[in-house]
PDB file of N, CA and C in Angstrom:
ATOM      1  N   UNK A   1       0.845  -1.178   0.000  1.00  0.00           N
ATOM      2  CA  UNK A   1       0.000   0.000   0.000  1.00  0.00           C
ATOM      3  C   UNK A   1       0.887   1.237   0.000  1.00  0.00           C
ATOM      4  N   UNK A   2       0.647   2.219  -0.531  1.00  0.00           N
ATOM      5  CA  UNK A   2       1.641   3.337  -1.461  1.00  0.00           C
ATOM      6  C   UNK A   2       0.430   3.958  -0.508  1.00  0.00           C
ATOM      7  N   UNK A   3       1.425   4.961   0.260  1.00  0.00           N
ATOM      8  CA  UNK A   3       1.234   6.569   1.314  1.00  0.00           C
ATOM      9  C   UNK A   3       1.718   7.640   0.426  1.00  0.00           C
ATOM     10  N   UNK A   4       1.374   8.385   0.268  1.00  0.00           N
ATOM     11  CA  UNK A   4       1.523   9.897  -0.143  1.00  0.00           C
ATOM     12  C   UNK A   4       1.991  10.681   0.463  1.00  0.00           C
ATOM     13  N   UNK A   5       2.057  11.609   0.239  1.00  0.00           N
ATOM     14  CA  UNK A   5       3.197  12.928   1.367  1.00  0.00           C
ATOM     15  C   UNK A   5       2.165  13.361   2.384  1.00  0.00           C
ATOM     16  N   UNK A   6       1.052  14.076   2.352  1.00  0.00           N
ATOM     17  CA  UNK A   6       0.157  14.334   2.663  1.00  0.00           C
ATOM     18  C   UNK A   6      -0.965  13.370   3.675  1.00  0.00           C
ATOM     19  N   UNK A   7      -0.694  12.058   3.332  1.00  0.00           N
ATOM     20  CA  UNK A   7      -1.273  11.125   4.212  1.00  0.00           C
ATOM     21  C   UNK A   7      -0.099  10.611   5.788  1.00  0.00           C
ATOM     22  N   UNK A   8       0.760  11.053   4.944  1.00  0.00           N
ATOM     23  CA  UNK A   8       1.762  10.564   6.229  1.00  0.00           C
ATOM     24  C   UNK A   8       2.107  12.103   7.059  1.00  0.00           C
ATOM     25  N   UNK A   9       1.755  13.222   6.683  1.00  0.00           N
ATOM     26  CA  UNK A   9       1.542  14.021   7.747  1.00  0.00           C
ATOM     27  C   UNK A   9       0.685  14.014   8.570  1.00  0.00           C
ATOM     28  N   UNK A  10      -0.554  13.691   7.996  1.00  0.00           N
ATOM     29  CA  UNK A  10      -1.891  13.815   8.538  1.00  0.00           C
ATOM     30  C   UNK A  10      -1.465  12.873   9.782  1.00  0.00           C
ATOM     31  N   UNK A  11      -1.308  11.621   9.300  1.00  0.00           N
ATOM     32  CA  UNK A  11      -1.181  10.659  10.546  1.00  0.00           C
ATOM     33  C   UNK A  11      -0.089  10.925  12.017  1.00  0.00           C
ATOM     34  N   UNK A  12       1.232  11.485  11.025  1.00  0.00           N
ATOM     35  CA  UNK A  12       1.789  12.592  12.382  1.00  0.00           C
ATOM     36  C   UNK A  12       1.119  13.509  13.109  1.00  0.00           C
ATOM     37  N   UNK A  13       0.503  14.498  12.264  1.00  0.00           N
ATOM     38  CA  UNK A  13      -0.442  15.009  13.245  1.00  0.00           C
ATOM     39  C   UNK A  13      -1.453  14.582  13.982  1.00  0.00           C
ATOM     40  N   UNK A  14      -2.265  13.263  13.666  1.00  0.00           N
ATOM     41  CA  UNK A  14      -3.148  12.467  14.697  1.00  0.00           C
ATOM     42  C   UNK A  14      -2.251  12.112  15.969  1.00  0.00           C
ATOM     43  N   UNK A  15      -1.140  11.379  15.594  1.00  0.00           N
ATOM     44  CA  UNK A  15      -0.309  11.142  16.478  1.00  0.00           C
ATOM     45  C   UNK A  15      -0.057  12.068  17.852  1.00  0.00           C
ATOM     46  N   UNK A  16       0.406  13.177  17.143  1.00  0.00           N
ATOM     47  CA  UNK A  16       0.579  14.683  18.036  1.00  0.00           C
ATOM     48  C   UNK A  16      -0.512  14.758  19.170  1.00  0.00           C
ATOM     49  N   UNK A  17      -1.471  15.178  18.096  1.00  0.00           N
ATOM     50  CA  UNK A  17      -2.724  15.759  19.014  1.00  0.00           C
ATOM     51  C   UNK A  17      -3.562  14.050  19.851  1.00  0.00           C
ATOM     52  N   UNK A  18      -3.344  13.244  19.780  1.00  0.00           N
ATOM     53  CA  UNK A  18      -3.421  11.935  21.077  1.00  0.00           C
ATOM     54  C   UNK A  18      -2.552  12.382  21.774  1.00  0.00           C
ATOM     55  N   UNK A  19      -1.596  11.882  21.978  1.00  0.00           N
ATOM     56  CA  UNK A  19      -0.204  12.470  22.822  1.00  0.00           C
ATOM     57  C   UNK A  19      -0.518  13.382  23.717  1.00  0.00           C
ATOM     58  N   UNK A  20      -1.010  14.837  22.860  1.00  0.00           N
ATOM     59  CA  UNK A  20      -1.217  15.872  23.625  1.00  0.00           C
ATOM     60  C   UNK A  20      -2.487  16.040  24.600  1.00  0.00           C
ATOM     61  N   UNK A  21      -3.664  15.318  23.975  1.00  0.00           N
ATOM     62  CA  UNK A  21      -4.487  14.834  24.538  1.00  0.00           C
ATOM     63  C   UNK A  21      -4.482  14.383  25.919  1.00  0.00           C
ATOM     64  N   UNK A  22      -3.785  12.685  26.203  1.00  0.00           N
ATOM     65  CA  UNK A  22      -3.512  12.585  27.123  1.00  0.00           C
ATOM     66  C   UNK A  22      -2.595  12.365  27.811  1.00  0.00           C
ATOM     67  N   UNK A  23      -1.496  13.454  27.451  1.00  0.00           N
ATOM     68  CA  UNK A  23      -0.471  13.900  28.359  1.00  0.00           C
ATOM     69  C   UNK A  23      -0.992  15.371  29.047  1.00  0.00           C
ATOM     70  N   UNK A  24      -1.289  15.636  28.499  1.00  0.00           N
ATOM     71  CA  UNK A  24      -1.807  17.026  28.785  1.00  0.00           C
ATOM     72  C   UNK A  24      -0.259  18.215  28.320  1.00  0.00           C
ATOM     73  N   UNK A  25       0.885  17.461  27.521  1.00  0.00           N
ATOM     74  CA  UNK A  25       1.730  18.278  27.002  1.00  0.00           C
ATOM     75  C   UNK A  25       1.195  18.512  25.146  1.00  0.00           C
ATOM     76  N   UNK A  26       0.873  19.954  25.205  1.00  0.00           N
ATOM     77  CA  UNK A  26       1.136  19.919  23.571  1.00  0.00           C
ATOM     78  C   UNK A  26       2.117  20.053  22.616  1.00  0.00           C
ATOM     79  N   UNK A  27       2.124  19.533  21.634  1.00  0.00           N
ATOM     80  CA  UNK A  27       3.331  19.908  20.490  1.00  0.00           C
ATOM     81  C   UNK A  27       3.340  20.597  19.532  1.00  0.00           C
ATOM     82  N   UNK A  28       3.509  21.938  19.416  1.00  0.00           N
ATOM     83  CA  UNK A  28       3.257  23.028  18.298  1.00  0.00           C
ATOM     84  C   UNK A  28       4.140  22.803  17.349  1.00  0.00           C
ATOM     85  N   UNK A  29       4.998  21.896  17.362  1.00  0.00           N
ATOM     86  CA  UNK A  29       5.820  21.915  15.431  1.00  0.00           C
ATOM     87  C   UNK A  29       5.155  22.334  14.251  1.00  0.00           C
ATOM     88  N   UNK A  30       4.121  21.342  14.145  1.00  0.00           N
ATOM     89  CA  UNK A  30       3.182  21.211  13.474  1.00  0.00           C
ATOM     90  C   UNK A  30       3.020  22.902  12.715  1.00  0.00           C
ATOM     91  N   UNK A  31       3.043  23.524  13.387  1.00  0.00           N
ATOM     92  CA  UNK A  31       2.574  24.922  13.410  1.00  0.00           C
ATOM     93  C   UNK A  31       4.089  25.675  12.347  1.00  0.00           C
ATOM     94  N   UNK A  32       4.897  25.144  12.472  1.00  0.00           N
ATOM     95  CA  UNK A  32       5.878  25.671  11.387  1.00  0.00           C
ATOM     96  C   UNK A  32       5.643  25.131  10.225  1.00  0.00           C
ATOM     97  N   UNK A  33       5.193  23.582  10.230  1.00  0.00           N
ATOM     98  CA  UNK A  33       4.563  23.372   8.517  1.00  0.00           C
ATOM     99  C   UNK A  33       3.597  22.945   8.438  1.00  0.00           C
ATOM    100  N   UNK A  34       2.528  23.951   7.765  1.00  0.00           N
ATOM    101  CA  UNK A  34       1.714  23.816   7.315  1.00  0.00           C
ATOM    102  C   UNK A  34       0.811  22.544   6.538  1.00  0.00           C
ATOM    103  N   UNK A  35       0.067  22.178   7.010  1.00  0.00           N
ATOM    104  CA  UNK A  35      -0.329  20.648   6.427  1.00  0.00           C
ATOM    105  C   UNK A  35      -0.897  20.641   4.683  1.00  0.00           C
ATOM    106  N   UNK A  36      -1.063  22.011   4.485  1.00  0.00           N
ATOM    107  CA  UNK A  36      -0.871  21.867   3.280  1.00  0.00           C
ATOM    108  C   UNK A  36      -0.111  22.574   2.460  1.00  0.00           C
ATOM    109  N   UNK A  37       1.172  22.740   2.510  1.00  0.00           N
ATOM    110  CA  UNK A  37       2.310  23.410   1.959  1.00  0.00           C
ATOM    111  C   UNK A  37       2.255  22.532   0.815  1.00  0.00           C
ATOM    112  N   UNK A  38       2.212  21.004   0.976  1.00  0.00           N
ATOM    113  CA  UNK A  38       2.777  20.039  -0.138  1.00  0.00           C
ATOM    114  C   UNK A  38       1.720  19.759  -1.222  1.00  0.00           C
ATOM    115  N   UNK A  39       0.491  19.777  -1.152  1.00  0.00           N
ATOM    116  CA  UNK A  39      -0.974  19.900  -2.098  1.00  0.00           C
ATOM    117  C   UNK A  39      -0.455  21.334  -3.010  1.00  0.00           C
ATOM    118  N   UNK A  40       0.734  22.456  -2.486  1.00  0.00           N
ATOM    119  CA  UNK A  40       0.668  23.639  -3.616  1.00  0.00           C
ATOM    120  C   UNK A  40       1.922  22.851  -4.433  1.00  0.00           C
ATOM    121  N   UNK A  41       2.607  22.306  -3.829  1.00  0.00           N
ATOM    122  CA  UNK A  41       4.115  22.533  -4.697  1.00  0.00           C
ATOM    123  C   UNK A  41       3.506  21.162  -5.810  1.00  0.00           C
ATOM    124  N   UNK A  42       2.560  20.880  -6.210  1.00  0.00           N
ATOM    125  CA  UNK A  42       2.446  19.585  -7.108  1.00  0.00           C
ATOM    126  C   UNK A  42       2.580  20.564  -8.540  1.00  0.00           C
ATOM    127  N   UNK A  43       2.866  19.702  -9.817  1.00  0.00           N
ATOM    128  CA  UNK A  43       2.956  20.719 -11.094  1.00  0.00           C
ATOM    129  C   UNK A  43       1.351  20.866 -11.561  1.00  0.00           C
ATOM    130  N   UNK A  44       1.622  21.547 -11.773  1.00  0.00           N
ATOM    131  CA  UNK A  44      -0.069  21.476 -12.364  1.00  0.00           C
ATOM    132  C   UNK A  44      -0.150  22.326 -13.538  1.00  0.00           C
ATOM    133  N   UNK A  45       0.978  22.146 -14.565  1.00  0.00           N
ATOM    134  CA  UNK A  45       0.874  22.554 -15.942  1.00  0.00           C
ATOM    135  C   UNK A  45      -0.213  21.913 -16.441  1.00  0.00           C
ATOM    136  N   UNK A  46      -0.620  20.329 -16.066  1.00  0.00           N
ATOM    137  CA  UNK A  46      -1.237  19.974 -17.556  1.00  0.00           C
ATOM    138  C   UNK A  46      -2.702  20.330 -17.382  1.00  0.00           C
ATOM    139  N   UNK A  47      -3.084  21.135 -16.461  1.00  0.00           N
ATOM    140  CA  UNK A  47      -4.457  21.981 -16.067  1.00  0.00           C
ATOM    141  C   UNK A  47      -4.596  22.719 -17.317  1.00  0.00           C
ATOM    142  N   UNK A  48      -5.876  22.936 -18.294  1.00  0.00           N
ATOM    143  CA  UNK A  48      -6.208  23.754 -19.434  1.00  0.00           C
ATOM    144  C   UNK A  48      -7.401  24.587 -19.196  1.00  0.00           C
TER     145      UNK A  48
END
């Protein structure tokens, strides 16, 4: 089964926010990249 860039953040970030959940510590990384930075950088020449 083939993950994508975008699916394997998502699941880091589920990860995160459990964690933070019930630790009661949160983790703001997340917050330096944007979960969808990588949905812009795709080519999208062959759009008409």
């Amino acid at each position: 089964m083939k993950f994508n860039r975008s699916t394997l953040l998502y699941t880091i970030a589920a990860l995160i926010t459990i964690y933070g959940l019930v630790t009661g510590r949160f983790i703001f990384i997340l917050l330096a990249f944007p979960l969808g930075l990588f949905n812009y950088t795709k080519d999208n020449s062959d759009k008409k």
